[in-house]
C-alpha atoms as a PDB file:
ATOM      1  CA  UNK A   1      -7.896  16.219 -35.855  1.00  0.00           C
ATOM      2  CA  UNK A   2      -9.183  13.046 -36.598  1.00  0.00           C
ATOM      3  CA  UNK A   3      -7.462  11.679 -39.273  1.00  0.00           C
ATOM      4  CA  UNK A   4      -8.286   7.664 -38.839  1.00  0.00           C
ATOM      5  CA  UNK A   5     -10.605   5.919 -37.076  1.00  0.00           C
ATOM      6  CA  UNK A   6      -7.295   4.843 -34.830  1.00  0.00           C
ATOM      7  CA  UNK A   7      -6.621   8.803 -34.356  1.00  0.00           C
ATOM      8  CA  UNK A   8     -10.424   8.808 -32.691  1.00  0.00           C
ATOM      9  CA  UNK A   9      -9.903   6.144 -30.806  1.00  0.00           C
ATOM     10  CA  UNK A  10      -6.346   7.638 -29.515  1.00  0.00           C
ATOM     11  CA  UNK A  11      -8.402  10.859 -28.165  1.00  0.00           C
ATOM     12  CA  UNK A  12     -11.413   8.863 -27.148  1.00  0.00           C
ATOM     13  CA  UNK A  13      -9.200   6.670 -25.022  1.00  0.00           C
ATOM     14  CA  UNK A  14      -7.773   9.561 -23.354  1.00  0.00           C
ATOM     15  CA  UNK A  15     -11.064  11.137 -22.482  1.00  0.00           C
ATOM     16  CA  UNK A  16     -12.123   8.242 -21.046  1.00  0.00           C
ATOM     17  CA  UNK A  17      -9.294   8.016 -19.128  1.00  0.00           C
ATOM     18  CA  UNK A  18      -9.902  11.005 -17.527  1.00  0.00           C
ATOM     19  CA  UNK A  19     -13.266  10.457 -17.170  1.00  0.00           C
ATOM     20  CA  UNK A  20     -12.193   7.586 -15.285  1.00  0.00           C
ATOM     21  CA  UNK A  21      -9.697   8.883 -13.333  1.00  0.00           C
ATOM     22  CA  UNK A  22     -11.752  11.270 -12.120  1.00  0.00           C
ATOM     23  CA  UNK A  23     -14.340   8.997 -10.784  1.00  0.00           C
ATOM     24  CA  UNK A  24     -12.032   7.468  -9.264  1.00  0.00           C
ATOM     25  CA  UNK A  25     -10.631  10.630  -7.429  1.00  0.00           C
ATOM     26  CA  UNK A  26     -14.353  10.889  -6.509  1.00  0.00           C
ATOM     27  CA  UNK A  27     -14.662   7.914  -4.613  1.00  0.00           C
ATOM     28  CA  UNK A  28     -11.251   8.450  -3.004  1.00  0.00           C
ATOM     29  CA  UNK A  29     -12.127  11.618  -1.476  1.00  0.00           C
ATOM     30  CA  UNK A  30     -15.465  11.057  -0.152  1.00  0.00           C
ATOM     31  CA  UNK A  31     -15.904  11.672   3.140  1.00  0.00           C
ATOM     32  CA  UNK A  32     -16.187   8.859   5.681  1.00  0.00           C
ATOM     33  CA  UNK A  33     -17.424   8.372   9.042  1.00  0.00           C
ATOM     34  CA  UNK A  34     -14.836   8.083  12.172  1.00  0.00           C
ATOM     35  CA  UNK A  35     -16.172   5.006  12.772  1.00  0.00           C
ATOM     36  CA  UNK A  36     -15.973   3.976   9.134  1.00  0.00           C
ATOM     37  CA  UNK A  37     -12.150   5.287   9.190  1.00  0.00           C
ATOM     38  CA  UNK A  38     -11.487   2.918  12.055  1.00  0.00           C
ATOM     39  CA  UNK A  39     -12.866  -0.019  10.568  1.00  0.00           C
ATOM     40  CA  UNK A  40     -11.221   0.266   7.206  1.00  0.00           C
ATOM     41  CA  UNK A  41      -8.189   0.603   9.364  1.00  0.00           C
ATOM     42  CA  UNK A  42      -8.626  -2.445  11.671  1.00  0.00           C
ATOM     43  CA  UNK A  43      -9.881  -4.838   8.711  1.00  0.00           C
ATOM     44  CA  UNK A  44      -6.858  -3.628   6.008  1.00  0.00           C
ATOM     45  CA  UNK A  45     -10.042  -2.389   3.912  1.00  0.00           C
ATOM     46  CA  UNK A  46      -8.770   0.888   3.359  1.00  0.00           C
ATOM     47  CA  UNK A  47      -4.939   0.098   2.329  1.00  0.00           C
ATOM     48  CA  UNK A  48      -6.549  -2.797   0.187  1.00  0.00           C
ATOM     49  CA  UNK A  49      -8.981  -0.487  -1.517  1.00  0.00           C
ATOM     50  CA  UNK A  50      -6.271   2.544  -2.096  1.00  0.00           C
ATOM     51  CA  UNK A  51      -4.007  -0.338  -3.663  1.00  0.00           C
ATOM     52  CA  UNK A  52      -6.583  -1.392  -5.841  1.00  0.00           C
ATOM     53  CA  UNK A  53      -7.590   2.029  -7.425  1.00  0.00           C
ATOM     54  CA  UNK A  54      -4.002   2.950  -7.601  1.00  0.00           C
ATOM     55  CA  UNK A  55      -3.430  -0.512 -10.016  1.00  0.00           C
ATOM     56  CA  UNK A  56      -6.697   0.816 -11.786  1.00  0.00           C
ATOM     57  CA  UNK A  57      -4.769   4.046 -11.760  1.00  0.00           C
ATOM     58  CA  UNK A  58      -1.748   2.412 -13.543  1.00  0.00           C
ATOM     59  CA  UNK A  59      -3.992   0.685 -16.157  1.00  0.00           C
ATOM     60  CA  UNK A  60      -6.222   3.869 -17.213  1.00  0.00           C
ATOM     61  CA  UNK A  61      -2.314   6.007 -17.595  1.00  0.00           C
ATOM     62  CA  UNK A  62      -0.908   3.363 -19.624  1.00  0.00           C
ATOM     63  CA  UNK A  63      -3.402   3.204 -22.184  1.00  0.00           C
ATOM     64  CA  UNK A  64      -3.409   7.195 -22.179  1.00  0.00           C
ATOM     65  CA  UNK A  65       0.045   6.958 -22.506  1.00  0.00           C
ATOM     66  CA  UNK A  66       0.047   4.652 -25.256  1.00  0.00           C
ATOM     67  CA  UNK A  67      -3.044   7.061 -26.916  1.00  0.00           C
ATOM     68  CA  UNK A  68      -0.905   9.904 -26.488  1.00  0.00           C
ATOM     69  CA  UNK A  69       2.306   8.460 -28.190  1.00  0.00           C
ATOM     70  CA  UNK A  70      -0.203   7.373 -31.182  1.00  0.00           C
ATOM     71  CA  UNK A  71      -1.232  10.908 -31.694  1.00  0.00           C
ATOM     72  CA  UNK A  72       2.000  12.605 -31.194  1.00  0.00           C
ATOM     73  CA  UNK A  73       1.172  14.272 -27.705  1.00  0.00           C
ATOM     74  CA  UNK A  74       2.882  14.864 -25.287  1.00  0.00           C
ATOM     75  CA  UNK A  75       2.811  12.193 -22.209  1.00  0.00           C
ATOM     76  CA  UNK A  76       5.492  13.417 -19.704  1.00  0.00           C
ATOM     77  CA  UNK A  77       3.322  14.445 -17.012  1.00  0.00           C
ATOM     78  CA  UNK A  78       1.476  11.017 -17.453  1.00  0.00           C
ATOM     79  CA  UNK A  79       4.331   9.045 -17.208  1.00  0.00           C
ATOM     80  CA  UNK A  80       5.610  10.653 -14.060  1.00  0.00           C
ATOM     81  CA  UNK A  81       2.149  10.441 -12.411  1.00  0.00           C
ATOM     82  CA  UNK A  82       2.304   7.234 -13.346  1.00  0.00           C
ATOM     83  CA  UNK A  83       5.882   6.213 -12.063  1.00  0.00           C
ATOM     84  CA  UNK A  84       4.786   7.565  -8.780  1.00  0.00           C
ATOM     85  CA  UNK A  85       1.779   5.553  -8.349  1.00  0.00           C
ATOM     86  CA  UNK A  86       3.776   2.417  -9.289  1.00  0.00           C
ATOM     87  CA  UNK A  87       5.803   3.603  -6.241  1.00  0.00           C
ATOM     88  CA  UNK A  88       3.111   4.119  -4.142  1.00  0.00           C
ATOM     89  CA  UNK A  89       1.609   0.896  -4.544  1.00  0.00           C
ATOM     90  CA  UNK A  90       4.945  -0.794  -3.710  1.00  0.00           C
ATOM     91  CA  UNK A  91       4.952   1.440  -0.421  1.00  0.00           C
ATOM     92  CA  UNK A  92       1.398   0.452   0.506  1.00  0.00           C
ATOM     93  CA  UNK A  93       2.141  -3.520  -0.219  1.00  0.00           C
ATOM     94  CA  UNK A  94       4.759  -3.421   1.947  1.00  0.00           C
ATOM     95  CA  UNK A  95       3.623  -1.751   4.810  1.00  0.00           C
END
């Protein structure tokens, strides 16, 4: 499995990817308050703070990406999840 210290650091990158990903989709999914809702959306808080995990987003699947080609895995799924965040952030910028 491991057969450098690069091939370790190809599967530790993508676990901590994940890991981070998922923290992420933590956050994102926490429940807020009406009132907290309606601020974010008066102040630009909330489009500003779904633009900025979706470019952390992009970061975390390019270096899985990148981890994945390394080792030989397959990344298609990453690459599309990734294409469509790129999108998304270009939808929320310009809104």
């Amino acid at each position: 499995m491991f057969d450098s210290p690069e091939s370790f650091q190809a599967y530790a990158t993508i676990e901590a990817g994940i890991w981070m990903m998922s923290e992420i989709q933590k956050e994102w999914n926490k429940k807020r308050s009406p009132i907290e809702k309606a601020v974010d959306e008066a102040t630009g808080f909330g489009r500003d703070q779904d633009i900025m995990w979706s470019q952390s987003i992009v970061v975390i699947l390019e270096d899985i990406i990148v981890a994945k080609k390394f080792i030989e895995m397959d990344f298609e799924s990453d690459q599309t999840i990734l294409d469509r965040t790129k999108e998304h952030i270009k939808l929320m910028k310009s809104a």
